[in-house]
N, C-alpha and C. Protein backbone atom coordinates (compact mmCIF):
# COMPACT_ATOMS: atom_id res chain seq x y z
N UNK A 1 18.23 50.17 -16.95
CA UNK A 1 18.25 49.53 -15.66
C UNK A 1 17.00 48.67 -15.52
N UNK A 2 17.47 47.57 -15.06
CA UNK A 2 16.32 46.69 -14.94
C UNK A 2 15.93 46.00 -13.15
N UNK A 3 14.70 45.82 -12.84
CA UNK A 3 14.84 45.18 -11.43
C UNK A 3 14.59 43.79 -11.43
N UNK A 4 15.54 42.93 -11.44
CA UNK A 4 15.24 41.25 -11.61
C UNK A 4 14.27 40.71 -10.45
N UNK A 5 13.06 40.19 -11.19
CA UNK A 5 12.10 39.34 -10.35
C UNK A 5 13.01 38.01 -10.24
N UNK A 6 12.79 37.41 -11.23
CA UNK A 6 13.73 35.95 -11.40
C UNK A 6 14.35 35.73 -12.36
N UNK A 7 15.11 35.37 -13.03
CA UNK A 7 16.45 35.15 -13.95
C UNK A 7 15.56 35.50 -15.45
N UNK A 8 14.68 34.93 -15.71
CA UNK A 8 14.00 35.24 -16.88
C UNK A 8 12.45 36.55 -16.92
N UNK A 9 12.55 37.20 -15.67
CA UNK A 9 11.80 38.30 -15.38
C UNK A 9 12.14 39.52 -14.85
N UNK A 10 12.17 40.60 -15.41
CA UNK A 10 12.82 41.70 -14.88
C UNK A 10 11.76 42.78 -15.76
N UNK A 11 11.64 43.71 -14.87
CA UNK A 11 10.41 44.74 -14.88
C UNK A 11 11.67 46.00 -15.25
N UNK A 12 11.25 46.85 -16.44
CA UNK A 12 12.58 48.04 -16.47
C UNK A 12 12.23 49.38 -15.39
N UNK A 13 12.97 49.44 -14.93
CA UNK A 13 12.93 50.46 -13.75
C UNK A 13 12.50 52.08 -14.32
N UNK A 14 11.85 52.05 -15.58
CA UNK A 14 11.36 53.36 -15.91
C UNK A 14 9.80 52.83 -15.50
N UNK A 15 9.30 51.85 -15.52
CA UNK A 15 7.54 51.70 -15.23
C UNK A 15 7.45 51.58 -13.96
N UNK A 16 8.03 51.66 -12.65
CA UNK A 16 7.99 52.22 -11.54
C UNK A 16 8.03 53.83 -11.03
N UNK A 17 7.21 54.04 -10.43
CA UNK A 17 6.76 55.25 -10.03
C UNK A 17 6.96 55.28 -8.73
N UNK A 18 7.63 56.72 -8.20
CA UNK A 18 8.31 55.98 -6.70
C UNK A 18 7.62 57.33 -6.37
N UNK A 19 7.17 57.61 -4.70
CA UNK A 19 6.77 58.86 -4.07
C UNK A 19 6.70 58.87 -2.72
N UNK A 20 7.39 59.73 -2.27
CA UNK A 20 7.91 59.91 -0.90
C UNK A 20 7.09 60.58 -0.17
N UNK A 21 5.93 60.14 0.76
CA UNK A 21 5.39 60.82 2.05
C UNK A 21 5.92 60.99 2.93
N UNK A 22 5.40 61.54 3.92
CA UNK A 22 5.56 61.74 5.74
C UNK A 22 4.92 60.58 5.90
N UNK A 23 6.01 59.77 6.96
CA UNK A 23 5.15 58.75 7.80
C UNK A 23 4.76 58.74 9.09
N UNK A 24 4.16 57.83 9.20
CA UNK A 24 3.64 57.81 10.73
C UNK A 24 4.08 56.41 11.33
N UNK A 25 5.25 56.08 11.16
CA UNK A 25 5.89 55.25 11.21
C UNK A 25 6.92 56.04 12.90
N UNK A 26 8.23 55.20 12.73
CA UNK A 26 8.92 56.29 14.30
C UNK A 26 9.53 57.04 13.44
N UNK A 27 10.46 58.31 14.30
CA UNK A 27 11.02 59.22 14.06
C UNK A 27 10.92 60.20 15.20
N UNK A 28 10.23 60.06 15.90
CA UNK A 28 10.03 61.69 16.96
C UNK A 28 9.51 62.64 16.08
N UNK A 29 10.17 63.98 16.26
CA UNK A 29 9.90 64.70 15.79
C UNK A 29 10.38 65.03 14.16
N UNK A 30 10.93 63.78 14.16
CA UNK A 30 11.73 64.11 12.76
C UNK A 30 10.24 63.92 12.03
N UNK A 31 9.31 63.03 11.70
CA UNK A 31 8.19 62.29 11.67
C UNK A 31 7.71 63.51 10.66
N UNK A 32 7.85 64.94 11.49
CA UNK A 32 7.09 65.99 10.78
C UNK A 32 7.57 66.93 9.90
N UNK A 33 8.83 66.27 9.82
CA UNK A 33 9.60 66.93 9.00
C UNK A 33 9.86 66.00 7.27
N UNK A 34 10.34 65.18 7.45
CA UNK A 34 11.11 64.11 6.25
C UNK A 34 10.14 63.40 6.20
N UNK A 35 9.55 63.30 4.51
CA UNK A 35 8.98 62.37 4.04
C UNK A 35 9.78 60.74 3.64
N UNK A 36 9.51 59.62 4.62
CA UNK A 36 10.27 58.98 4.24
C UNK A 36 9.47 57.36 3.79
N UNK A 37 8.40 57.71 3.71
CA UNK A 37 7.59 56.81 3.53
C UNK A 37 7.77 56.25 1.92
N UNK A 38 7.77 55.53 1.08
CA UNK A 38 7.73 54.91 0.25
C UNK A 38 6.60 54.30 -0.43
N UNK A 39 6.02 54.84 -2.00
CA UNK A 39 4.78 54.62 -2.32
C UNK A 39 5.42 54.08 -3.60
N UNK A 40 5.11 52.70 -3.95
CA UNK A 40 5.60 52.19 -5.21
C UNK A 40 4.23 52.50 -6.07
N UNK A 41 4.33 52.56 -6.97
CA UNK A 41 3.22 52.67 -8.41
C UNK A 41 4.26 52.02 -9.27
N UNK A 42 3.28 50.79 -10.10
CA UNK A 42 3.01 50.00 -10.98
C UNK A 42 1.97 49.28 -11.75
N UNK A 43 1.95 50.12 -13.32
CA UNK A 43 1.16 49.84 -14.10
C UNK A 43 0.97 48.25 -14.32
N UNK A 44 0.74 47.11 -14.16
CA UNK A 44 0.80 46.23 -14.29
C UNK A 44 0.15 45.53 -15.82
N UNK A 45 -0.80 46.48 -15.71
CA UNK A 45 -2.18 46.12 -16.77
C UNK A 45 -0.84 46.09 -17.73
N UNK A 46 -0.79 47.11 -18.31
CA UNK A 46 0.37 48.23 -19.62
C UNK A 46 1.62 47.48 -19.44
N UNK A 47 2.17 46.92 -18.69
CA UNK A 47 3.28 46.17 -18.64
C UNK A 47 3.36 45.12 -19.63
N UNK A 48 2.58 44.38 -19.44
CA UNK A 48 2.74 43.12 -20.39
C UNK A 48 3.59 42.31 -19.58
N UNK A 49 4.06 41.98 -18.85
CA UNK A 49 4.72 41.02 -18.46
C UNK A 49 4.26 39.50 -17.95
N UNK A 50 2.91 40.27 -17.12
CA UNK A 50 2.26 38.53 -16.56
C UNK A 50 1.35 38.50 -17.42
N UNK A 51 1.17 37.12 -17.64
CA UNK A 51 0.19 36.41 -18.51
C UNK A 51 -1.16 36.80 -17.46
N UNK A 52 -2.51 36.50 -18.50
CA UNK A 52 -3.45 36.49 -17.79
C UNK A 52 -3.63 35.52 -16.75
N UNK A 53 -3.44 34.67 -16.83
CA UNK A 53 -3.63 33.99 -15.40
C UNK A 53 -2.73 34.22 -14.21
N UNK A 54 -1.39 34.81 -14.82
CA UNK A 54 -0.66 35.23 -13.52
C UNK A 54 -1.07 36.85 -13.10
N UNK A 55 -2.04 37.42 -13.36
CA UNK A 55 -2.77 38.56 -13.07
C UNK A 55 -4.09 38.06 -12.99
N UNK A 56 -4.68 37.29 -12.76
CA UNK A 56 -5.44 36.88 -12.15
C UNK A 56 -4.94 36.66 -10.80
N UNK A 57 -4.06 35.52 -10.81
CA UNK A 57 -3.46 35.20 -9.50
C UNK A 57 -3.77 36.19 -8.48
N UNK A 58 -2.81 37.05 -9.16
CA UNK A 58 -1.99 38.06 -8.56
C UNK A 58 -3.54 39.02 -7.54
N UNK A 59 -4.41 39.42 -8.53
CA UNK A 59 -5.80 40.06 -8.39
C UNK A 59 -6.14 39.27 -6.92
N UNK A 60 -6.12 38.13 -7.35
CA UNK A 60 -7.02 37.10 -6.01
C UNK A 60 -6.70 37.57 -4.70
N UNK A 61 -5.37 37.23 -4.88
CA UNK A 61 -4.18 37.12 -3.87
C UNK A 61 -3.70 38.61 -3.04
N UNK A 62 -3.61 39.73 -3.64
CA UNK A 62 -3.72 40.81 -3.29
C UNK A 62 -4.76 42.04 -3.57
N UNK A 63 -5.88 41.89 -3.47
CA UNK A 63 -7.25 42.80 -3.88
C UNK A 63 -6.80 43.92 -3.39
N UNK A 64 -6.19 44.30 -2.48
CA UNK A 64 -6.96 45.84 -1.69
C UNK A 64 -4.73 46.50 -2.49
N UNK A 65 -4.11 45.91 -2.82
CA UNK A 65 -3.10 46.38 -3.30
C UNK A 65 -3.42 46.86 -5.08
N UNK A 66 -4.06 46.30 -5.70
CA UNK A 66 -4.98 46.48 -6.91
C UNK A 66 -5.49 47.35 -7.70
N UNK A 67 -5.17 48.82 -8.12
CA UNK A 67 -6.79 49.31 -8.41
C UNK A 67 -7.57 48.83 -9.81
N UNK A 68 -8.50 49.74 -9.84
CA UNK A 68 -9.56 48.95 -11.35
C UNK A 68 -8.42 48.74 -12.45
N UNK A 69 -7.55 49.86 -12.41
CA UNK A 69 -7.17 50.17 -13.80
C UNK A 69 -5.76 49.41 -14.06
N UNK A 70 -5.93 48.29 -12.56
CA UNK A 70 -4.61 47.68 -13.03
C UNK A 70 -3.21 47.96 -12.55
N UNK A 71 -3.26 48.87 -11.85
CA UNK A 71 -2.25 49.43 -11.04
C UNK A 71 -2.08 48.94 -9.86
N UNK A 72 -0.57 48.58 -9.46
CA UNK A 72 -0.39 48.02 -7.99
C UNK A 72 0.59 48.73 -7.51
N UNK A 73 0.07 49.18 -6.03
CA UNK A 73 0.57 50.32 -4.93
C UNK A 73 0.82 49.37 -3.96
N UNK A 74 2.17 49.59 -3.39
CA UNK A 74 2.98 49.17 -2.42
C UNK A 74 3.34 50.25 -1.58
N UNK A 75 3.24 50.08 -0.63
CA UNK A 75 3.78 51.41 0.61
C UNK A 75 4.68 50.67 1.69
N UNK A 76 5.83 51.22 2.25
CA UNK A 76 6.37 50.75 3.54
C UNK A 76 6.95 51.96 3.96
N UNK A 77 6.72 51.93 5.39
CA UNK A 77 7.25 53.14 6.41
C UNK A 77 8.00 52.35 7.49
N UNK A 78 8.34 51.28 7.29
CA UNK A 78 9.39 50.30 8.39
C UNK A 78 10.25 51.29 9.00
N UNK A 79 10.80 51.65 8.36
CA UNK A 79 12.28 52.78 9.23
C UNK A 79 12.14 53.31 8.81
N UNK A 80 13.33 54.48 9.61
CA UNK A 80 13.10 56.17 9.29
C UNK A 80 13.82 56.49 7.77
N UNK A 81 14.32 55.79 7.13
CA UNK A 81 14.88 55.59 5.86
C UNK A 81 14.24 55.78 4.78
N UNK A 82 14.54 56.58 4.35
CA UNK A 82 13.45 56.44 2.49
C UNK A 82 14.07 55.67 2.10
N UNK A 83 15.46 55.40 1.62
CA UNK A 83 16.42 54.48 0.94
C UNK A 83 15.65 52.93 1.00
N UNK A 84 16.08 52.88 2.74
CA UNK A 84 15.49 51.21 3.40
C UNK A 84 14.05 50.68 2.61
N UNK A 85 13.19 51.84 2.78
CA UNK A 85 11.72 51.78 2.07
C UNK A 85 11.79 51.46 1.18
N UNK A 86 12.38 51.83 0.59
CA UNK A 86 12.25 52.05 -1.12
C UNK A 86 12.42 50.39 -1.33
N UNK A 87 13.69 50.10 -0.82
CA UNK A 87 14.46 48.70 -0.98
C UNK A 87 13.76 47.71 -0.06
N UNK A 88 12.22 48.15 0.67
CA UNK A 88 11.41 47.10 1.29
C UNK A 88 10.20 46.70 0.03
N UNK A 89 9.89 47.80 -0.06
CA UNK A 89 8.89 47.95 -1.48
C UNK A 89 9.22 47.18 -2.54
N UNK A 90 10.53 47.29 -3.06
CA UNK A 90 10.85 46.37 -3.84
C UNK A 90 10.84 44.95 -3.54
N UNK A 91 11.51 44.39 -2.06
CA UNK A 91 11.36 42.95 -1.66
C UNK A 91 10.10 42.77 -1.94
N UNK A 92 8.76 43.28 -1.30
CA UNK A 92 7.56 43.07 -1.54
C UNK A 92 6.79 42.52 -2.78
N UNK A 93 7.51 43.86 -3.73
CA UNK A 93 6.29 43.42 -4.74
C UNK A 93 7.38 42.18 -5.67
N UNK A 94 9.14 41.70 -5.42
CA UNK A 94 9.31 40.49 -5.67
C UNK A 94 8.51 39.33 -5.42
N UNK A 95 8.04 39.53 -4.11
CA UNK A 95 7.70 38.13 -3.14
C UNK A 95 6.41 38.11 -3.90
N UNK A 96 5.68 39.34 -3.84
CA UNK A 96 3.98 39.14 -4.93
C UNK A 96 4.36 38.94 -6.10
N UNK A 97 5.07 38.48 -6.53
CA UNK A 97 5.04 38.61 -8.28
C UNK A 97 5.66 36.87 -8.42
N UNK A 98 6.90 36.46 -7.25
CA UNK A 98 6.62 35.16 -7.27
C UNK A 98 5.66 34.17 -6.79
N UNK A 99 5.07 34.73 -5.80
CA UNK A 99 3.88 34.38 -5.80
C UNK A 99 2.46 34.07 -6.80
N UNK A 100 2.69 35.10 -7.79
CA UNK A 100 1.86 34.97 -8.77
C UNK A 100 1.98 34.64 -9.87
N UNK A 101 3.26 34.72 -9.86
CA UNK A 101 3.57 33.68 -10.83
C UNK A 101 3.90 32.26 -11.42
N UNK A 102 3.69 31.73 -9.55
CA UNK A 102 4.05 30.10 -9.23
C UNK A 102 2.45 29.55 -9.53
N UNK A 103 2.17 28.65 -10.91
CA UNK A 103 1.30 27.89 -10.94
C UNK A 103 0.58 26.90 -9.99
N UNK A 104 -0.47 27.27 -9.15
CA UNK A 104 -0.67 25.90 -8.36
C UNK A 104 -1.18 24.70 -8.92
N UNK A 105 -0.54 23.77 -8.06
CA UNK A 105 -0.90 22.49 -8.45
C UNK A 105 -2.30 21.54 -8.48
N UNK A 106 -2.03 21.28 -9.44
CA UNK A 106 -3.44 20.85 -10.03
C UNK A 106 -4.28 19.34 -9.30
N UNK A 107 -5.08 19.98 -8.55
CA UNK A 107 -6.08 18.67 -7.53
C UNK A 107 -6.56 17.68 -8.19
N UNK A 108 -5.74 16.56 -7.57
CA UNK A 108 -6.41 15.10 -8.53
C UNK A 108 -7.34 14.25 -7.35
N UNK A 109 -8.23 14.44 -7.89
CA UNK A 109 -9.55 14.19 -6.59
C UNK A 109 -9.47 12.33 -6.44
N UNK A 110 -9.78 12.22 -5.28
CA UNK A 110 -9.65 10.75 -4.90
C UNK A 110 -10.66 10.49 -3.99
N UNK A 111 -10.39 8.75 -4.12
CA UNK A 111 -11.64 8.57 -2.85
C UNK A 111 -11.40 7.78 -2.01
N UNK A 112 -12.12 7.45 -0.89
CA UNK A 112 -12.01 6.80 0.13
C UNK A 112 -11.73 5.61 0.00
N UNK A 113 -11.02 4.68 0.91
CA UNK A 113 -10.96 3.82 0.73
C UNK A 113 -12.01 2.97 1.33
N UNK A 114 -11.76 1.53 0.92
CA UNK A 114 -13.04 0.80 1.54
C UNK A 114 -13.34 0.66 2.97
N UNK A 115 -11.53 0.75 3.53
CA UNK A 115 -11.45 0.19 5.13
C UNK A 115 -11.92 1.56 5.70
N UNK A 116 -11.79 2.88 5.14
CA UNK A 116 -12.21 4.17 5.82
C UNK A 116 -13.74 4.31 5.78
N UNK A 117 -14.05 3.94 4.43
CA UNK A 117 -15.29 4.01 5.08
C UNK A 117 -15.98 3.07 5.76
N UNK A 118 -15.87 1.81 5.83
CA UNK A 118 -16.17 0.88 7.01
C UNK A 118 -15.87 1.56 8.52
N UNK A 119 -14.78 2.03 8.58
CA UNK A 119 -14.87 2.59 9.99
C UNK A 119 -15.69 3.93 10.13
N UNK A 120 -15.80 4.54 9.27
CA UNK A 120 -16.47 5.68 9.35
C UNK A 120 -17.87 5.47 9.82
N UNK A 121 -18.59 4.15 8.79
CA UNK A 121 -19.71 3.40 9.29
C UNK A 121 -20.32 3.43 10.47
N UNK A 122 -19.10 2.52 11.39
CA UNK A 122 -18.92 1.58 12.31
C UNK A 122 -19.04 2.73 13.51
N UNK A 123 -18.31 3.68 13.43
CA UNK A 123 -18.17 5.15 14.42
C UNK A 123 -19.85 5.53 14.35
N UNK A 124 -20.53 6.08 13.33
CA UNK A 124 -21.57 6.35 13.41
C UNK A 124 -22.47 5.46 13.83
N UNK A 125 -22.75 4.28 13.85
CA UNK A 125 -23.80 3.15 14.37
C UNK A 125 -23.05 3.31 15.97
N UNK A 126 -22.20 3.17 16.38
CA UNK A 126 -21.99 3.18 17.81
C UNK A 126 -22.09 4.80 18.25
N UNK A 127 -21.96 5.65 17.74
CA UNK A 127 -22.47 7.18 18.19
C UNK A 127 -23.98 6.90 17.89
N UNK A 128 -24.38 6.54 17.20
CA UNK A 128 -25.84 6.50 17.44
C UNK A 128 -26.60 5.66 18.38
N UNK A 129 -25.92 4.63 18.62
CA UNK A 129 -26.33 3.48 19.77
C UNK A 129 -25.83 3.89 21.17
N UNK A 130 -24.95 4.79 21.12
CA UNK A 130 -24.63 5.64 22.42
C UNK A 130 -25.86 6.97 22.59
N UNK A 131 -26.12 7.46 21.81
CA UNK A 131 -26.96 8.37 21.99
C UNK A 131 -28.32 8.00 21.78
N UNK A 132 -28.75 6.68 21.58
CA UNK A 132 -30.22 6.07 21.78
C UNK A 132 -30.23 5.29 23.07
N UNK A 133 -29.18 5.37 23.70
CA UNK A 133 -29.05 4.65 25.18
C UNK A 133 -29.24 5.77 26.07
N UNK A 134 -29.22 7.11 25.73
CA UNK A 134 -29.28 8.38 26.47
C UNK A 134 -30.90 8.56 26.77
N UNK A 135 -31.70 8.14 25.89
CA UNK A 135 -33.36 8.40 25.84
C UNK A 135 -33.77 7.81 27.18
N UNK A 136 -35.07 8.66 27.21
CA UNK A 136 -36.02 7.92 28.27
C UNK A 136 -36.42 6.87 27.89
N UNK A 137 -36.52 5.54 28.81
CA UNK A 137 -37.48 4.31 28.79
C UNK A 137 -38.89 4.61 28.69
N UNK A 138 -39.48 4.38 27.31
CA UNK A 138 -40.44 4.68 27.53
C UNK A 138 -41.70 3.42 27.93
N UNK A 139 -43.01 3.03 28.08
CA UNK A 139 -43.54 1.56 27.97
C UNK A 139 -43.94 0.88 26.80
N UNK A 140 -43.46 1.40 25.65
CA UNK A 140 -43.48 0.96 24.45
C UNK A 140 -41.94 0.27 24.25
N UNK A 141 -41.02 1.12 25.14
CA UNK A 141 -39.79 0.09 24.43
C UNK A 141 -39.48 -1.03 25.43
N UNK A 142 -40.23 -1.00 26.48
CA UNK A 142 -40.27 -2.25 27.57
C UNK A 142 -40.59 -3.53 26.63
């Protein structure tokens, strides 16, 4: 069994680690009874699947989901559902994994044009000639 990220990515559903708490999510009193909380574990490091830069990404982009060793923990307590959880956890760490795996686009630096900076100029000499009209008269500038 496999869980498809995207048509050419799929993680095998034995390197997921699934574990069911009590939440503090709603329920009433059920709350203290049924663990229905949802704790994903994934080795990521040991996977092999993302390239280093898409675990970099990924690192940037989600730190506190992370630990040292490479492992990424997902939790949801949305509803009183373990099932629902389980199947939120999974949307999640899809949405992070396309996320980290979408290359951003590469900044091609540019510059001003001539007419921008002429006005840019032009703004500053009249903010400054507005704010040297604010001064006291002194008898030197008589």
């Amino acid at each position: 069994m496999m869980f498809e990220i995207a048509s050419d990515i799929k993680i095998p559903l034995s390197e997921l680690q699934w574990t069911f708490v009590r939440s503090s999510g709603p329920g009433g009193q059920n709350v203290n009874k049924v663990a229905s909380k949802a704790v994903l574990r994934w080795n990521v490091a040991a996977s092999g699947l993302l390239d280093t830069d898409s675990m970099a990404r990924l690192a940037v982009s989600y730190p506190a989901h992370l630990t040292k060793e490479g492992e990424l923990i997902i939790a949801s307590q949305k509803t009183r559902d373990a099932i629902k959880n389980r199947a939120d956890c999974l949307e999640k760490l899809k949405a992070m994994l396309l996320a980290a795996l979408k290359k951003p686009k590469r900044r091609i630096p540019t510059r001003p044009t001539k007419g921008s900076i002429v006005r840019r100029l032009n703004d500053k000499a009249r903010r400054s000639q507005k704010k040297r009209n604010r001064q006291k008269i002194t008898k030197a500038d008589e």
